[in-house]
N, C-alpha and C. Protein backbone atom coordinates (compact mmCIF):
# COMPACT_ATOMS: atom_id res chain seq x y z
N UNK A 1 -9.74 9.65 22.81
CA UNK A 1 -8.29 9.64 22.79
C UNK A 1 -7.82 8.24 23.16
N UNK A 2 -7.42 7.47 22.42
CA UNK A 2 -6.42 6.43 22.52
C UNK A 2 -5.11 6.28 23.31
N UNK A 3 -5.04 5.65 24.61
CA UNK A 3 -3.43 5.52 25.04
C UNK A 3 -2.58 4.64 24.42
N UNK A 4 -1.45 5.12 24.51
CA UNK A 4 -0.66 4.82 24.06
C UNK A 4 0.72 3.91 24.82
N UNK A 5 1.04 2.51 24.51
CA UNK A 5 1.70 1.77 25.38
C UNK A 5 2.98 2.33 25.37
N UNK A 6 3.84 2.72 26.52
CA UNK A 6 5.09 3.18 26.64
C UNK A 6 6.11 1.94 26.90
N UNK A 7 7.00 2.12 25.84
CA UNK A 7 8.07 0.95 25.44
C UNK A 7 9.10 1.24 26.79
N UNK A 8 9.34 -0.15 27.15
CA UNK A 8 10.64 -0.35 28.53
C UNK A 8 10.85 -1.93 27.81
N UNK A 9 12.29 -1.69 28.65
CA UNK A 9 13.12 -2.81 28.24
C UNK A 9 12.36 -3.71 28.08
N UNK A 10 12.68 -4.99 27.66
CA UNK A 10 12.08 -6.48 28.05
C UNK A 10 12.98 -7.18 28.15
N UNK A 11 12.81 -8.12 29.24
CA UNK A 11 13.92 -8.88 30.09
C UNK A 11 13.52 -10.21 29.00
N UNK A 12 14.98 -10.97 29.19
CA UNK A 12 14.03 -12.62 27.94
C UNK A 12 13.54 -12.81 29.25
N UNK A 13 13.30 -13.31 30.12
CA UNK A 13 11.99 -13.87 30.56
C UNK A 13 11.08 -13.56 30.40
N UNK A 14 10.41 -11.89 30.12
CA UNK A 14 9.24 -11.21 29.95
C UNK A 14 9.05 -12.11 28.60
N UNK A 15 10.00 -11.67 27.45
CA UNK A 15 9.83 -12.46 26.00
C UNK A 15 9.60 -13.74 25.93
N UNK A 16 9.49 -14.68 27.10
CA UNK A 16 9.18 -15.39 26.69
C UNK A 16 7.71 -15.87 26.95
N UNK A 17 7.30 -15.10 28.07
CA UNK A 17 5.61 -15.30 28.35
C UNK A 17 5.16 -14.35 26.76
N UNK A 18 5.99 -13.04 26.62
CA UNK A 18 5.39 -12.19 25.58
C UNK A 18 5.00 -13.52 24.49
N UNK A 19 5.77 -14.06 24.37
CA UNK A 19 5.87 -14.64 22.93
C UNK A 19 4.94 -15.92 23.04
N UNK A 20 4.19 -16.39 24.05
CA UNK A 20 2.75 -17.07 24.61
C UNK A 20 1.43 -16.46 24.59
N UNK A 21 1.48 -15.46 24.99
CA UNK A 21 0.69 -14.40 25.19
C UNK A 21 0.20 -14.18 24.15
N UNK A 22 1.16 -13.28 23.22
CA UNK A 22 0.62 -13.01 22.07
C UNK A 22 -0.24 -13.70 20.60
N UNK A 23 0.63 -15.17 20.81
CA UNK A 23 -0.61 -15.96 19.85
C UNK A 23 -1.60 -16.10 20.26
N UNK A 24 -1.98 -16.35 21.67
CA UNK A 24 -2.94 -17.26 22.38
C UNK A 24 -4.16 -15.59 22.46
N UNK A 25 -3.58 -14.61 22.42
CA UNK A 25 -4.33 -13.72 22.08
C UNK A 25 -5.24 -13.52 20.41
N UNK A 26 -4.13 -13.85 19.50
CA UNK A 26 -3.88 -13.96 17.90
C UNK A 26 -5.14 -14.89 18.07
N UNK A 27 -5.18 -15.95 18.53
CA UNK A 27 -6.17 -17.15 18.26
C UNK A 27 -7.23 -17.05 18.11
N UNK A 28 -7.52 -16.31 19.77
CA UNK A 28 -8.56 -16.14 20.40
C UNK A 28 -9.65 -14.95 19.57
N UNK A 29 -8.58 -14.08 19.01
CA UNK A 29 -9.34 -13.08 18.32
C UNK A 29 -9.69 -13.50 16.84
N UNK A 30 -9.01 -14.47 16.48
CA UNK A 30 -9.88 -15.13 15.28
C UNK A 30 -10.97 -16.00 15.16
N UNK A 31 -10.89 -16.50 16.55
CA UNK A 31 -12.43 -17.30 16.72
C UNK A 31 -13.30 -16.40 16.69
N UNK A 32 -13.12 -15.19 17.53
CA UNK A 32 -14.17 -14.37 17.62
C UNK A 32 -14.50 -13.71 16.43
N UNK A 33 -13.66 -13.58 15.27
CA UNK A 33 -14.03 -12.93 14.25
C UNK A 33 -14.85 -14.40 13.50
N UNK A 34 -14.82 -15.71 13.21
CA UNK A 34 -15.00 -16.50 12.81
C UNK A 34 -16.66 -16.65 13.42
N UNK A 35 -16.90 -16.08 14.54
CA UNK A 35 -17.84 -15.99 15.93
C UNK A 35 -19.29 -14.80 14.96
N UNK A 36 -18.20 -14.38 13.93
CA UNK A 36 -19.32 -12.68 13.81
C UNK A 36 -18.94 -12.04 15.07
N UNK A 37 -17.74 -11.62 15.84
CA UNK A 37 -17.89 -11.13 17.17
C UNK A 37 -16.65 -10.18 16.82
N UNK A 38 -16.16 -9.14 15.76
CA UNK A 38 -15.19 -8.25 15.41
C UNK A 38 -15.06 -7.48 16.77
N UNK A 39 -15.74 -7.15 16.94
CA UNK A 39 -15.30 -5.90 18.21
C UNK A 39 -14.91 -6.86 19.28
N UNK A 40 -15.21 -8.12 19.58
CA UNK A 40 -14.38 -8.45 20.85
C UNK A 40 -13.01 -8.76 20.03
N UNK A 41 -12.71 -9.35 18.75
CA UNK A 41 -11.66 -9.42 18.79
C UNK A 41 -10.39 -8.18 18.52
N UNK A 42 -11.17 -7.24 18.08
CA UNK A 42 -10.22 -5.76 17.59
C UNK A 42 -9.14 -5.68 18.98
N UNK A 43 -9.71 -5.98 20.06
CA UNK A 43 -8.62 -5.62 21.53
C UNK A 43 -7.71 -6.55 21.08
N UNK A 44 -7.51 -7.92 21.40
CA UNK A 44 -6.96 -8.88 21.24
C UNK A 44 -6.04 -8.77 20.03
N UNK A 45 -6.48 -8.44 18.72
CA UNK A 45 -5.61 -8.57 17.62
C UNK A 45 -4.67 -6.72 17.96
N UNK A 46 -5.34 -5.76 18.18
CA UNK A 46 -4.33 -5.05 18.43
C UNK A 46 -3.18 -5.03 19.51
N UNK A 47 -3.56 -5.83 21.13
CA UNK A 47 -2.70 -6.12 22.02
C UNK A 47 -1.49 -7.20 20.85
N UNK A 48 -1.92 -8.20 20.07
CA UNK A 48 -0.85 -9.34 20.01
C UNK A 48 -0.27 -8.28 19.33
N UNK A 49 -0.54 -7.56 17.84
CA UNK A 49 0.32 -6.83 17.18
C UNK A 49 1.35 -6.32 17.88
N UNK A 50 0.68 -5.44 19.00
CA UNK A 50 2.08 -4.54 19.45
C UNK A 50 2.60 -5.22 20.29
N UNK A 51 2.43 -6.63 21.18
CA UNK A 51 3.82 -7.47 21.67
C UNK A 51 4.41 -8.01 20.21
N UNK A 52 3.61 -8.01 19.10
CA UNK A 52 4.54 -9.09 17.73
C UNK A 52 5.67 -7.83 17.82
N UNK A 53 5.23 -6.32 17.95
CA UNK A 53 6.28 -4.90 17.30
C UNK A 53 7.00 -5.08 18.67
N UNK A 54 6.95 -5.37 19.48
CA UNK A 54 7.94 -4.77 21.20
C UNK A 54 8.71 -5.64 21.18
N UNK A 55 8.59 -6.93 20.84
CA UNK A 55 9.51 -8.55 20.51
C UNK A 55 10.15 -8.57 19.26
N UNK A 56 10.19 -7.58 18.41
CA UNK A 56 10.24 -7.79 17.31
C UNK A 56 10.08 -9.16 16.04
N UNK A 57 9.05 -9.67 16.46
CA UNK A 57 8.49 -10.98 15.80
C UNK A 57 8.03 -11.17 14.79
N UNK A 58 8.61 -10.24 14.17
CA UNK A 58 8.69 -10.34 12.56
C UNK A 58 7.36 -11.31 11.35
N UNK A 59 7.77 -12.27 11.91
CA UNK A 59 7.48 -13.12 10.97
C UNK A 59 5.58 -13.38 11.67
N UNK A 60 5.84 -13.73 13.00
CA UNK A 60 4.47 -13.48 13.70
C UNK A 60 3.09 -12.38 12.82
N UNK A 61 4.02 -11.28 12.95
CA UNK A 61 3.56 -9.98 12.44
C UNK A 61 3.05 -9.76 11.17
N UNK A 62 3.76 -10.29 10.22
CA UNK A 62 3.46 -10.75 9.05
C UNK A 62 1.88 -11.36 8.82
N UNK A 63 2.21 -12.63 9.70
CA UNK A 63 1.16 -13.61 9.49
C UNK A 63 -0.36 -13.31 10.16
N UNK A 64 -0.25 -12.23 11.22
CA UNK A 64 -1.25 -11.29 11.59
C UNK A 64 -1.74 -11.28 10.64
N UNK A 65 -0.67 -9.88 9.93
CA UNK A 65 -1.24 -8.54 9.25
C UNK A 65 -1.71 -9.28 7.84
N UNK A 66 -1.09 -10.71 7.24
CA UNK A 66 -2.00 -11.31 6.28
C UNK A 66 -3.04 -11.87 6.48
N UNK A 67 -3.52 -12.00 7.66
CA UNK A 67 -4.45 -12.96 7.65
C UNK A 67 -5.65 -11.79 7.96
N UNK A 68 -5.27 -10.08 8.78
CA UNK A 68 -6.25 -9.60 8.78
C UNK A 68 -6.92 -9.16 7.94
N UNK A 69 -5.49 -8.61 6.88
CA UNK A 69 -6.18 -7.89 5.33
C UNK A 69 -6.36 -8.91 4.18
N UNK A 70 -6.20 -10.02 4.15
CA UNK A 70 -6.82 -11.22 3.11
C UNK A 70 -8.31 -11.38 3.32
N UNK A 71 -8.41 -12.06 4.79
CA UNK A 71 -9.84 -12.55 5.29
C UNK A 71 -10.59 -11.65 5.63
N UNK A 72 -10.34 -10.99 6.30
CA UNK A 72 -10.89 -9.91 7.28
C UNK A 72 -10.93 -8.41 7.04
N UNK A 73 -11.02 -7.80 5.33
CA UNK A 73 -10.40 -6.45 5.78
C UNK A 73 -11.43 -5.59 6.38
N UNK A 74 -12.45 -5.83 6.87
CA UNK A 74 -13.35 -4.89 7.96
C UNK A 74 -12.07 -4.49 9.07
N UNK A 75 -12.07 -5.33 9.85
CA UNK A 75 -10.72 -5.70 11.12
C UNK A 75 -9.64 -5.10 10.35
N UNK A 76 -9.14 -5.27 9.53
CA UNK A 76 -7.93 -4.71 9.08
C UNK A 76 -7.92 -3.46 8.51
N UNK A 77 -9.52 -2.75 8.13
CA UNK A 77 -9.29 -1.38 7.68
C UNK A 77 -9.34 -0.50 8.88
N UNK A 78 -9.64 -0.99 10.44
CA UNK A 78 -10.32 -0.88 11.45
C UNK A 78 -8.64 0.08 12.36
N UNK A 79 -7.48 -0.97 12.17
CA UNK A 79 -5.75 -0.42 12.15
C UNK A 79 -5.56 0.73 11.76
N UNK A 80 -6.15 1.01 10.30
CA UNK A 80 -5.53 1.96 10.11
C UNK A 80 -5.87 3.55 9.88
N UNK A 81 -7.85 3.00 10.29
CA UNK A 81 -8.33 4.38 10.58
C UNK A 81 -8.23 5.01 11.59
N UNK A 82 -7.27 4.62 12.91
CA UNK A 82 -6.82 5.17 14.26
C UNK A 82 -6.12 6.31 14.18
């Protein structure tokens, strides 16, 4: 069973570490896929997703979700068998 993150406000100060956080996560989980290391990055790319959805970062989100299902769709078929 998978938990599930429960949505509360976000103050802009939270948004603005969120909005640090989340690439530096994004990054990190593409080295590791670049690494041959998918399973360490599956945490990482699913944490940034859902600060890209709680921030609504649109465009962030985008550039995820292309870069998982272009390059990567192991990792990206990985989303949506949950």
């Amino acid at each position: 069973m998978t938990s599930r993150r429960q949505s509360t406000p976000i103050t802009p100060s939270q948004t603005r570490w969120l909005g640090v956080s989340a690439p530096a996560q994004e990054e990190l989980a593409r080295w590791f896929v670049e690494q041959h290391r998918a399973y360490d990055a599956q945490p990482l790319i699913d944490a940034a997703r859902a600060t890209y959805t709680d921030i609504g970062a649109t465009g962030w989100l985008a550039r995820l979700d292309a870069w998982d299902i272009r390059r990567h769709p192991t990792v990206a078929s990985s989303n949506t068998t949950r």
